[in-house]
Each structure stands twice: as structure tokens, then as C-alpha cells.
PDB file of N, CA and C in Angstrom:
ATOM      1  N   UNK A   1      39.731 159.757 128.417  1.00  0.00           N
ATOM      2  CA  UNK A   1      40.819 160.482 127.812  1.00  0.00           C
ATOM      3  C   UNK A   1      40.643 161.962 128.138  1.00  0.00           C
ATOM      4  N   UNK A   2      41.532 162.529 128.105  1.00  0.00           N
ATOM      5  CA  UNK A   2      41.464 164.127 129.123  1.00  0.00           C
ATOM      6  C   UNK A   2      41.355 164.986 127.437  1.00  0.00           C
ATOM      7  N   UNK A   3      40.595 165.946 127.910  1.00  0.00           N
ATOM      8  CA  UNK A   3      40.198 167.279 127.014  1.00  0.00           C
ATOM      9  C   UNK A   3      41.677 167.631 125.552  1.00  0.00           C
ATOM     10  N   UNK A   4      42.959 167.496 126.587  1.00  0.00           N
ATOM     11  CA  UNK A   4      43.814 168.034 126.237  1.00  0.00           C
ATOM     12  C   UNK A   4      44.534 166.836 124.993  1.00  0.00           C
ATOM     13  N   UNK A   5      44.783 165.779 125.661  1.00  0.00           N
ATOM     14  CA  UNK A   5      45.398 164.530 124.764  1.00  0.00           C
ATOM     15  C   UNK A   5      44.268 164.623 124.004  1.00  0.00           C
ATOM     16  N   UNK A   6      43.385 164.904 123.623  1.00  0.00           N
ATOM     17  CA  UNK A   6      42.357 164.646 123.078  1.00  0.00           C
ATOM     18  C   UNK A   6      42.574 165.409 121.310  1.00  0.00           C
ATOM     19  N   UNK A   7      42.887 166.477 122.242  1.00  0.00           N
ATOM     20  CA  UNK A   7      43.071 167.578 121.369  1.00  0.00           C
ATOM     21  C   UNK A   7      44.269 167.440 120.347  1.00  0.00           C
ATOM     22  N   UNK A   8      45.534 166.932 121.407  1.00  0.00           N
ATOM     23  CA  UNK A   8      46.588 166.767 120.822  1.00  0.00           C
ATOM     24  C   UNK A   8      47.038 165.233 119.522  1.00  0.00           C
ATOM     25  N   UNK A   9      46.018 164.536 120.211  1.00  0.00           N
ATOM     26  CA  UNK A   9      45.893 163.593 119.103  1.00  0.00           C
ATOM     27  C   UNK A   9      45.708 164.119 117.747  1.00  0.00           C
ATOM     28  N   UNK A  10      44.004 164.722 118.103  1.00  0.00           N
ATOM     29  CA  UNK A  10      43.406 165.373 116.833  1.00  0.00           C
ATOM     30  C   UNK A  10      44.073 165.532 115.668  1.00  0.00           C
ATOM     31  N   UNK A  11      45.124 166.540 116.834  1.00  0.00           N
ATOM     32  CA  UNK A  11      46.333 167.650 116.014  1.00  0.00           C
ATOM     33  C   UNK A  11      47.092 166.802 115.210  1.00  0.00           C
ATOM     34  N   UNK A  12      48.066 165.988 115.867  1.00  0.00           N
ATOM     35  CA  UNK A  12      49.213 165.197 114.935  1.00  0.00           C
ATOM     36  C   UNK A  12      48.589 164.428 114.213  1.00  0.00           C
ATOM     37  N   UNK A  13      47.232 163.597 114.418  1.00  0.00           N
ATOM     38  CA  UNK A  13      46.671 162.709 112.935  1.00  0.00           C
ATOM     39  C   UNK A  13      46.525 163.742 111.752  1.00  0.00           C
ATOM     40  N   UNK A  14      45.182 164.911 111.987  1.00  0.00           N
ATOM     41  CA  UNK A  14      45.018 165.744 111.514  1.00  0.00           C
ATOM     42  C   UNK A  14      46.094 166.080 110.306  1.00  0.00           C
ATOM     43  N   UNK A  15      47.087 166.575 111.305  1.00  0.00           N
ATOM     44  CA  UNK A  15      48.399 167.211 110.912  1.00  0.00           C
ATOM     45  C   UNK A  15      49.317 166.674 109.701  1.00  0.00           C
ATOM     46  N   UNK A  16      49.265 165.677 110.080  1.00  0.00           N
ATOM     47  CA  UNK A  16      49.985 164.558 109.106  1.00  0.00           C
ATOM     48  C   UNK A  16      49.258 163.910 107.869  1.00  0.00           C
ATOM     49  N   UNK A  17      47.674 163.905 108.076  1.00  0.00           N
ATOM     50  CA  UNK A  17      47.118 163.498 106.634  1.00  0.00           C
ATOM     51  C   UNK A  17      47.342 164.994 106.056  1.00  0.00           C
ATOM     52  N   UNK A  18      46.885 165.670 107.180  1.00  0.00           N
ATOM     53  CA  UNK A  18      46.950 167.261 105.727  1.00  0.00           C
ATOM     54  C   UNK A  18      48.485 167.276 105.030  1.00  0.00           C
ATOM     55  N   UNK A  19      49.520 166.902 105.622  1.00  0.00           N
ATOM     56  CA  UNK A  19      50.873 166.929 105.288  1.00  0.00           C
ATOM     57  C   UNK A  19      51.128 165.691 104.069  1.00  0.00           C
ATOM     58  N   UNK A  20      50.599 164.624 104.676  1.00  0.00           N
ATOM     59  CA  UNK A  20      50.441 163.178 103.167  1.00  0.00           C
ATOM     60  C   UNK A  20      49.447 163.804 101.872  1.00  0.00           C
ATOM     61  N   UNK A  21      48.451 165.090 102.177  1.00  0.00           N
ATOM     62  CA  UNK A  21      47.675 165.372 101.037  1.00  0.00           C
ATOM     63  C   UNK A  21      49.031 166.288 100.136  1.00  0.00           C
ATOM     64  N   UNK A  22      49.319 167.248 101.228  1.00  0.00           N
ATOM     65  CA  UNK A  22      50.454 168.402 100.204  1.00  0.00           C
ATOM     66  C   UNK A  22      51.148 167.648  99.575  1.00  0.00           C
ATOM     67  N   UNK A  23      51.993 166.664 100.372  1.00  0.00           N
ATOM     68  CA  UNK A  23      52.640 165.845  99.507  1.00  0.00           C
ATOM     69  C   UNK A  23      51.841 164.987  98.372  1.00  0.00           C
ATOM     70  N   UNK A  24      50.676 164.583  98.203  1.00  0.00           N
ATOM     71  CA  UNK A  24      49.929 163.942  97.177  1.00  0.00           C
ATOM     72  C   UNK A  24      50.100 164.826  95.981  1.00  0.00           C
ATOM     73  N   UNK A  25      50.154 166.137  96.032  1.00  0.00           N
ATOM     74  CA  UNK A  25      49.679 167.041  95.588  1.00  0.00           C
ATOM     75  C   UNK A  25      50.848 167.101  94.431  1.00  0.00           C
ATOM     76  N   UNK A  26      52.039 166.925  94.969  1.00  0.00           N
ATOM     77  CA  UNK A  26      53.181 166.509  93.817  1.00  0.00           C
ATOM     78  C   UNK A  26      53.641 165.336  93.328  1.00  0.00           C
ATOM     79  N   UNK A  27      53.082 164.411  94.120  1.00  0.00           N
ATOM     80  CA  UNK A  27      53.450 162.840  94.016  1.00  0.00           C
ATOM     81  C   UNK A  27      52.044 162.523  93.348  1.00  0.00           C
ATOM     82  N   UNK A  28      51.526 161.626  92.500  1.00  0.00           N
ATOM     83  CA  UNK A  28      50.672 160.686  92.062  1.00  0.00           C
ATOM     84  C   UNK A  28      49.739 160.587  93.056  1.00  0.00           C
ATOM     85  N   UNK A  29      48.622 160.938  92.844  1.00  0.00           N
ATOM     86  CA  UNK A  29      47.910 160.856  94.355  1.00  0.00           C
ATOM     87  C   UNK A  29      46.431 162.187  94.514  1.00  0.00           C
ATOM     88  N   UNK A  30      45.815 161.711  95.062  1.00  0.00           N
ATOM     89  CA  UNK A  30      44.664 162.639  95.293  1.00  0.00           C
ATOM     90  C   UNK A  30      44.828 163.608  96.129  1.00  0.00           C
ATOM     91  N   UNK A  31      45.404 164.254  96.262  1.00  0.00           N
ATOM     92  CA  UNK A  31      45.840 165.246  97.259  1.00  0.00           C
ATOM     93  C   UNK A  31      45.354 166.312  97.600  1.00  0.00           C
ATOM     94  N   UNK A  32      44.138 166.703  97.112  1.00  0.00           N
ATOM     95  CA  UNK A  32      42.621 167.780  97.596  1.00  0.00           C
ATOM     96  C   UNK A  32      41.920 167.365  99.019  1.00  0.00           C
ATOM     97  N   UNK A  33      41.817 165.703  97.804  1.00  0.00           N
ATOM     98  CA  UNK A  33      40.739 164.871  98.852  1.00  0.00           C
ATOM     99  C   UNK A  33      41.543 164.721  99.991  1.00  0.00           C
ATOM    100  N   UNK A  34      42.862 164.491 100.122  1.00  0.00           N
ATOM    101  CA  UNK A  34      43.391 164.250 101.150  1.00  0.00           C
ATOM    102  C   UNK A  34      43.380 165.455 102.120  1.00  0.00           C
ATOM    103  N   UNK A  35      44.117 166.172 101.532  1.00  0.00           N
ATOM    104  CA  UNK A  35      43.889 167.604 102.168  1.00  0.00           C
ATOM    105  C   UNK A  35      42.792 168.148 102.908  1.00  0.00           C
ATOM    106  N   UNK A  36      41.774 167.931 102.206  1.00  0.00           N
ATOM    107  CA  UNK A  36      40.357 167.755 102.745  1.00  0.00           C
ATOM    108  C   UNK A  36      39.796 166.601 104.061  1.00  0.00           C
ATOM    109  N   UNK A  37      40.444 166.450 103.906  1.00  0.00           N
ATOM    110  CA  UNK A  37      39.996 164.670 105.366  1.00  0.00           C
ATOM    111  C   UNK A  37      40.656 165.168 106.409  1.00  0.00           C
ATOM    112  N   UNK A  38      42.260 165.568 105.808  1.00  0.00           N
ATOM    113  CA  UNK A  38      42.913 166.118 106.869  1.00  0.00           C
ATOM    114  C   UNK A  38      42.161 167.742 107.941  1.00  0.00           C
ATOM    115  N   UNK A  39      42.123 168.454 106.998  1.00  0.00           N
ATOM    116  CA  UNK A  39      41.068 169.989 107.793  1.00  0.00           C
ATOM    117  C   UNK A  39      40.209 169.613 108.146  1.00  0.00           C
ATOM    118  N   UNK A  40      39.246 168.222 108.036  1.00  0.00           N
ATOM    119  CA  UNK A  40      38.150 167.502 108.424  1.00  0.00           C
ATOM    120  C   UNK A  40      38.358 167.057 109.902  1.00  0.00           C
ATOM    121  N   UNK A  41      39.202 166.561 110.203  1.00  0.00           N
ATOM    122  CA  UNK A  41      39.770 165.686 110.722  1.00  0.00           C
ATOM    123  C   UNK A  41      40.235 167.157 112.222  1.00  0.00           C
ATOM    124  N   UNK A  42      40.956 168.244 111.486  1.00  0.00           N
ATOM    125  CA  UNK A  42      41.426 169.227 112.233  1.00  0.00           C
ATOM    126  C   UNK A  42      39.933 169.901 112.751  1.00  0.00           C
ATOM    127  N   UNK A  43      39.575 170.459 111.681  1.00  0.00           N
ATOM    128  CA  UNK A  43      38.185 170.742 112.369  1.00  0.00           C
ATOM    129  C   UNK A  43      37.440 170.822 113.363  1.00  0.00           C
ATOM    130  N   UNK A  44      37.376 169.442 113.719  1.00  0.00           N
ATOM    131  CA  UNK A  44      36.924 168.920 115.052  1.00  0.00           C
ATOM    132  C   UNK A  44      37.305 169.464 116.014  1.00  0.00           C
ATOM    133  N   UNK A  45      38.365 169.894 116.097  1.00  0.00           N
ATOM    134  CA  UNK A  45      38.854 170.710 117.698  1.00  0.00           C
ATOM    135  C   UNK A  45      39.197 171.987 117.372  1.00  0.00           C
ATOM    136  N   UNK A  46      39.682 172.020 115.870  1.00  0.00           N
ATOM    137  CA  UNK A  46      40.368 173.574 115.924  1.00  0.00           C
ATOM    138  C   UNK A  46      39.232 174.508 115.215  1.00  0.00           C
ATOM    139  N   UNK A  47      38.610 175.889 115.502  1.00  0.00           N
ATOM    140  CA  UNK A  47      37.904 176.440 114.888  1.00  0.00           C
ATOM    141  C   UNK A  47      38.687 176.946 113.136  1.00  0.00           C
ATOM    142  N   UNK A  48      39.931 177.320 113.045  1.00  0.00           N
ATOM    143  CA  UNK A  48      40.595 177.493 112.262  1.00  0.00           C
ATOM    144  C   UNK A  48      40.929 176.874 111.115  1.00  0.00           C
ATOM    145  N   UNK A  49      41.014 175.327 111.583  1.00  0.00           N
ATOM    146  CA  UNK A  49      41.101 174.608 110.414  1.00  0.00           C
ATOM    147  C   UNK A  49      39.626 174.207 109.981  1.00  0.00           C
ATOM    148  N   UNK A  50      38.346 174.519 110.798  1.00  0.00           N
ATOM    149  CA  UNK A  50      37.479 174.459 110.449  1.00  0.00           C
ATOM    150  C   UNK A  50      36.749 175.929 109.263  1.00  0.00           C
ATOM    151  N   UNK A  51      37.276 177.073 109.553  1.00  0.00           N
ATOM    152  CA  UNK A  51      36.925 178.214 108.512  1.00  0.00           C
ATOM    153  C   UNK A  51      37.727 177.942 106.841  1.00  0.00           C
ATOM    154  N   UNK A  52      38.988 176.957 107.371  1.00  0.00           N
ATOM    155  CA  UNK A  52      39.736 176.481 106.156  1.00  0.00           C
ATOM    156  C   UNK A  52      39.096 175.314 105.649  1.00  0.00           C
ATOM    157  N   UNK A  53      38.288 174.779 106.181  1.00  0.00           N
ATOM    158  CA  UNK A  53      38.100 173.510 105.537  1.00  0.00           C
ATOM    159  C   UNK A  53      36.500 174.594 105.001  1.00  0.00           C
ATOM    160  N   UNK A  54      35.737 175.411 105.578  1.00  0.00           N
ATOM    161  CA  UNK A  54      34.613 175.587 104.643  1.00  0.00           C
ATOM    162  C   UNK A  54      34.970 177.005 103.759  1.00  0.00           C
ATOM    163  N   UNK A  55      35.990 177.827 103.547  1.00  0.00           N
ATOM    164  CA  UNK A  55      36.487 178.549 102.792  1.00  0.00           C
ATOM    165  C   UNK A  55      36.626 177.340 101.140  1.00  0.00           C
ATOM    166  N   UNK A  56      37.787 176.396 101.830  1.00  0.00           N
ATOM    167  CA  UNK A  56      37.727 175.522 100.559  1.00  0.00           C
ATOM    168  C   UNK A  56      36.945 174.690  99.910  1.00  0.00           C
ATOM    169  N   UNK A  57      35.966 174.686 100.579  1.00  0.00           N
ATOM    170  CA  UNK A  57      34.931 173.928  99.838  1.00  0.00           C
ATOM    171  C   UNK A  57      33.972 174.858  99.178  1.00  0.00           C
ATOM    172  N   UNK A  58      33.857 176.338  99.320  1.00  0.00           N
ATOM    173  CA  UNK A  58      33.457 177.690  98.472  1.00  0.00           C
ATOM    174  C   UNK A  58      33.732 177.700  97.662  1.00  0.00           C
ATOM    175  N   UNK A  59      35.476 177.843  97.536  1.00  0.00           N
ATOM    176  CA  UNK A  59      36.440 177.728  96.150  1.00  0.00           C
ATOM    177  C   UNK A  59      35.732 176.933  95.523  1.00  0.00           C
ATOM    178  N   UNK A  60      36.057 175.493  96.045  1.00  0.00           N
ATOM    179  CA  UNK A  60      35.454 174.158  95.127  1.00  0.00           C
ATOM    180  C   UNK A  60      34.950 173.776  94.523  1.00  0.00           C
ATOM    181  N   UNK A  61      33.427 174.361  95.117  1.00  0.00           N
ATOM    182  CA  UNK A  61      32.263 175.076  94.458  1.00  0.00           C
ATOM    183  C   UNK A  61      31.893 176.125  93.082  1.00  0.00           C
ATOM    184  N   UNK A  62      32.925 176.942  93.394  1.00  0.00           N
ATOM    185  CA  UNK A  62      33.242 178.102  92.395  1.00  0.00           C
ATOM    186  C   UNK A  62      33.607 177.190  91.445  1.00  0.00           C
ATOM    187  N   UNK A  63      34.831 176.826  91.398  1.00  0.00           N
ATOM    188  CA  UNK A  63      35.154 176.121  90.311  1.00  0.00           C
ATOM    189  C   UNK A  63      34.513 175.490  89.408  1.00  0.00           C
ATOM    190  N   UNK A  64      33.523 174.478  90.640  1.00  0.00           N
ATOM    191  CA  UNK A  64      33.121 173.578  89.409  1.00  0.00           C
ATOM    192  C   UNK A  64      31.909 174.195  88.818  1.00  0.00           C
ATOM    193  N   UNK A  65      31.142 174.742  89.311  1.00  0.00           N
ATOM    194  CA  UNK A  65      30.441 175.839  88.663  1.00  0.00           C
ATOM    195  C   UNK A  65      30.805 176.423  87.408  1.00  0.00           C
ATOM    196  N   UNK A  66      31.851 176.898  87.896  1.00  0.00           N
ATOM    197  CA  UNK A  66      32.723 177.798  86.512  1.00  0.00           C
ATOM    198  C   UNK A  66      32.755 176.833  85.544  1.00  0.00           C
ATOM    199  N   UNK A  67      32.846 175.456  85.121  1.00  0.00           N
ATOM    200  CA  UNK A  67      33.511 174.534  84.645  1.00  0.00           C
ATOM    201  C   UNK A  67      32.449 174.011  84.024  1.00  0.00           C
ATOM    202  N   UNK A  68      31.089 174.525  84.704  1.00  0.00           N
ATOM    203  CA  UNK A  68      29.441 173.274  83.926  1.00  0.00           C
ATOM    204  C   UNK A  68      29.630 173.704  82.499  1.00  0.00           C
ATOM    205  N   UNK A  69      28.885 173.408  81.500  1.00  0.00           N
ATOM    206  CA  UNK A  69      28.496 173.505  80.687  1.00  0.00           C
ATOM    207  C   UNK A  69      26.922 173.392  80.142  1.00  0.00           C
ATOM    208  N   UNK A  70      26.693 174.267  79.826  1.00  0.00           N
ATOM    209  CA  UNK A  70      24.845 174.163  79.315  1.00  0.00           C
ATOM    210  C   UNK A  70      24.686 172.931  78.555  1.00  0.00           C
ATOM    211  N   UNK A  71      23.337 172.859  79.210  1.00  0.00           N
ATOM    212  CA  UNK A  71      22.735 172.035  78.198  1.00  0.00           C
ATOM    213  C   UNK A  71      22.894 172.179  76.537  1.00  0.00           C
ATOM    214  N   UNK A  72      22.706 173.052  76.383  1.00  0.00           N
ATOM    215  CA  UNK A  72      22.175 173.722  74.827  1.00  0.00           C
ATOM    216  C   UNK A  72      23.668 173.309  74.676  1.00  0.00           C
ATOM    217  N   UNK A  73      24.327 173.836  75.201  1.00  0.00           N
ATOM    218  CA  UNK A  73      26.094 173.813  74.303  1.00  0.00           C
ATOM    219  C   UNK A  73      26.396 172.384  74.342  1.00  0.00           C
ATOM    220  N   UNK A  74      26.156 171.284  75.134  1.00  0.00           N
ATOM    221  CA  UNK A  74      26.489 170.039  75.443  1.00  0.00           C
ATOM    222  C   UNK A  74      26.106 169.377  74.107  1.00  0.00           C
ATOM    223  N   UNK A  75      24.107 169.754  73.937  1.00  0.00           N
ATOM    224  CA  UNK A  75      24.034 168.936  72.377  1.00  0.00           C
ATOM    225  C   UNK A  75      24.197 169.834  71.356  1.00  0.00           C
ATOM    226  N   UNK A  76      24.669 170.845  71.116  1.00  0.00           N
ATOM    227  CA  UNK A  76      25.555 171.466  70.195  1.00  0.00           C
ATOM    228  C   UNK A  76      26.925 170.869  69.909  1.00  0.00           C
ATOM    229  N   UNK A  77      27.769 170.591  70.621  1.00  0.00           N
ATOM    230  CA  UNK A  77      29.275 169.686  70.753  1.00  0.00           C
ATOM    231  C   UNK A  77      28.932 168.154  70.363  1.00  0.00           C
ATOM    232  N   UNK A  78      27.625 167.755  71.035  1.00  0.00           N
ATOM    233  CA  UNK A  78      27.360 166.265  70.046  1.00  0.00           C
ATOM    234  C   UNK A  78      26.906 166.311  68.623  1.00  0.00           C
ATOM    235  N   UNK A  79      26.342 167.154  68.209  1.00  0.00           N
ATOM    236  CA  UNK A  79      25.980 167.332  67.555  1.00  0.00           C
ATOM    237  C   UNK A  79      27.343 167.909  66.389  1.00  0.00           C
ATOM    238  N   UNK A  80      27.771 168.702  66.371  1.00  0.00           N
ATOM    239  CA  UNK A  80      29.146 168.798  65.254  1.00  0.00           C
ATOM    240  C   UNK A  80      29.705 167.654  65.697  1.00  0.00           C
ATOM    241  N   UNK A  81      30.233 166.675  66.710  1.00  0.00           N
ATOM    242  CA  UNK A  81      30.768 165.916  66.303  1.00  0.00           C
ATOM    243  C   UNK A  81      30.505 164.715  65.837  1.00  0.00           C
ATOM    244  N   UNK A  82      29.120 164.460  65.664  1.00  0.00           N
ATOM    245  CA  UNK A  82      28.568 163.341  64.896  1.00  0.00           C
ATOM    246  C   UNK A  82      27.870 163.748  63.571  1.00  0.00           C
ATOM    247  N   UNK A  83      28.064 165.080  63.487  1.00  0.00           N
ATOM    248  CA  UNK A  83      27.791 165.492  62.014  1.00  0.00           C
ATOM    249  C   UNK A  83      29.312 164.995  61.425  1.00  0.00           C
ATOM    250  N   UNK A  84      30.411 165.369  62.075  1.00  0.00           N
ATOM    251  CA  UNK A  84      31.593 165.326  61.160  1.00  0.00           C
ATOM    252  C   UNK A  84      31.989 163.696  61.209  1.00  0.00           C
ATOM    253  N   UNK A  85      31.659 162.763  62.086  1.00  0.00           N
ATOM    254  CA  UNK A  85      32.020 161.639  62.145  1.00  0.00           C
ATOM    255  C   UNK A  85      31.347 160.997  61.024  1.00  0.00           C
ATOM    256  N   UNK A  86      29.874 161.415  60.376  1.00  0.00           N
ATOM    257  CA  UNK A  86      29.111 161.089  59.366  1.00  0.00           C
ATOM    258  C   UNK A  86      29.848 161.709  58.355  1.00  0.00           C
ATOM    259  N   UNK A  87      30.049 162.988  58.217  1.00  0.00           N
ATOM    260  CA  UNK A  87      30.600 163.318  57.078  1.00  0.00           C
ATOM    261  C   UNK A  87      31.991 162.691  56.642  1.00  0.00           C
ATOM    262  N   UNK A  88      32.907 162.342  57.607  1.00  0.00           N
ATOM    263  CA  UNK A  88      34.260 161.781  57.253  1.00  0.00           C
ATOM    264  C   UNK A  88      33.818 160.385  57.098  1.00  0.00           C
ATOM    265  N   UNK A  89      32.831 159.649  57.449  1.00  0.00           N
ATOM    266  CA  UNK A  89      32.296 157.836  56.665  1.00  0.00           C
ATOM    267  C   UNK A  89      31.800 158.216  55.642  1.00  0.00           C
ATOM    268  N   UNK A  90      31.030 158.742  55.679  1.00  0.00           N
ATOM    269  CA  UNK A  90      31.010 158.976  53.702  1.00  0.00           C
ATOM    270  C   UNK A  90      32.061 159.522  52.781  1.00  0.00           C
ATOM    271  N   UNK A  91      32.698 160.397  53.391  1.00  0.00           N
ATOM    272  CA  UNK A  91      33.959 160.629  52.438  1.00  0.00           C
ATOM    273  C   UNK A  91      34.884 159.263  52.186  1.00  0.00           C
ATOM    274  N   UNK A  92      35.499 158.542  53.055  1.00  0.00           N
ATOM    275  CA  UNK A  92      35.869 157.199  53.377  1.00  0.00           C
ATOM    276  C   UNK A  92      35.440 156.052  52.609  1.00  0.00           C
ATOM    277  N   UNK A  93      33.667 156.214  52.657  1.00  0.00           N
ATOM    278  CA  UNK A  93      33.138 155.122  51.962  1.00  0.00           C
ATOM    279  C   UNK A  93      32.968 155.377  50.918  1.00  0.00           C
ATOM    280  N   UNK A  94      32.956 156.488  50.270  1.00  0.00           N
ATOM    281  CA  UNK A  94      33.558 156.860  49.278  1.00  0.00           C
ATOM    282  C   UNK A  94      34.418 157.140  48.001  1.00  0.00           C
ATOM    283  N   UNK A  95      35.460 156.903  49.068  1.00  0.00           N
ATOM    284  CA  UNK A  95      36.876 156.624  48.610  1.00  0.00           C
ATOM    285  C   UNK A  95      37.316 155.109  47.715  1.00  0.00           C
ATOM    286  N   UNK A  96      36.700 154.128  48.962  1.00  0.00           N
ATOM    287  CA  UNK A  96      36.903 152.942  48.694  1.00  0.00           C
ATOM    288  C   UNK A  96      35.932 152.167  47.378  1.00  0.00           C
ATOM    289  N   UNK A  97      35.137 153.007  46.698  1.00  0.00           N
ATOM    290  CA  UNK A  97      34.102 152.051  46.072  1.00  0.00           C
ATOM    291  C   UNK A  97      34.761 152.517  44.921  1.00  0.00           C
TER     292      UNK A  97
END
């Protein structure tokens, strides 16, 4: 297969999952991940969609980062809510006797 069809394949598969992700993106559907397979996919030949595909996986990163939660705060949040789940069965069992 020659350098060029090669390329041009790339392009229109490429092209078209990244285009089925945008569209995921409003339709029911995973449409990051898609998006992502697609610049994956572009990557391979284009340097461009390759700085886009590792720009967005920085973001990605950021995010979910932004998003952890500590330890300490994790059993703090179990903790009030199985204090109050105890406290509302005894109020309950309570009630009923």
C-alpha cells in the first residue's frame, strides 16, 4: 500500500470515529472515549492530532485529580452517614414500641 493511501485511509477512518464521538457527545453514548480512539487512530500519521490527543489526556488528568477525594474526608462522609443511619433506626425503633 503506497505512503499516501495509507495516509488517506488513516484520515477518513480517523475522521469519522472522531465525528461518531462529537456526535456521541449529544446522543446517548460515550463520546470522550470515542473521541479519543478517533485522535488515536489520527495520530498515527498526523503530528497534530497527535499534540490533541496528548493535550487531552492532560486535561483528563487535571480533572480527575481535581475530583479525588482524601482519604480522611472519604471516612469522615462514612462516617456521618452511618452515624445518622443509626441515629434515624433508633428514632424509628423507637417510635414503634
Amino acid at each position: 500500500m503506497s505512503p499516501i493511501l495509507k495516509r488517506v485511509l488513516v484520515g477518513v477512518v480517523g475522521g469519522l470515529i472522531t465525528i461518531l464521538g462529537v456526535v456521541a457527545l449529544i446522543a446517548p453514548g460515550p463520546g470522550w472515549l470515542i473521541i479519543f480512539a478517533g485522535l488515536g487512530i489520527l495520530g498515527t500519521e498526523f503530528a497534530w492530532a497527535a499534540r490533541a490527543l496528548k493535550t487531552a489526556k492532560g486535561v483528563a488528568n487535571r480533572a480527575i485529580d481535581s475530583t479525588k477525594i482524601a482519604k480522611r474526608q472519604k471516612l469522615l462522609i462514612f462516617a456521618v452517614i452511618a452515624f445518622t443511619a443509626l441515629a434515624l433506626l433508633v428514632i424509628w425503633y423507637g417510635y414503634l414500641r
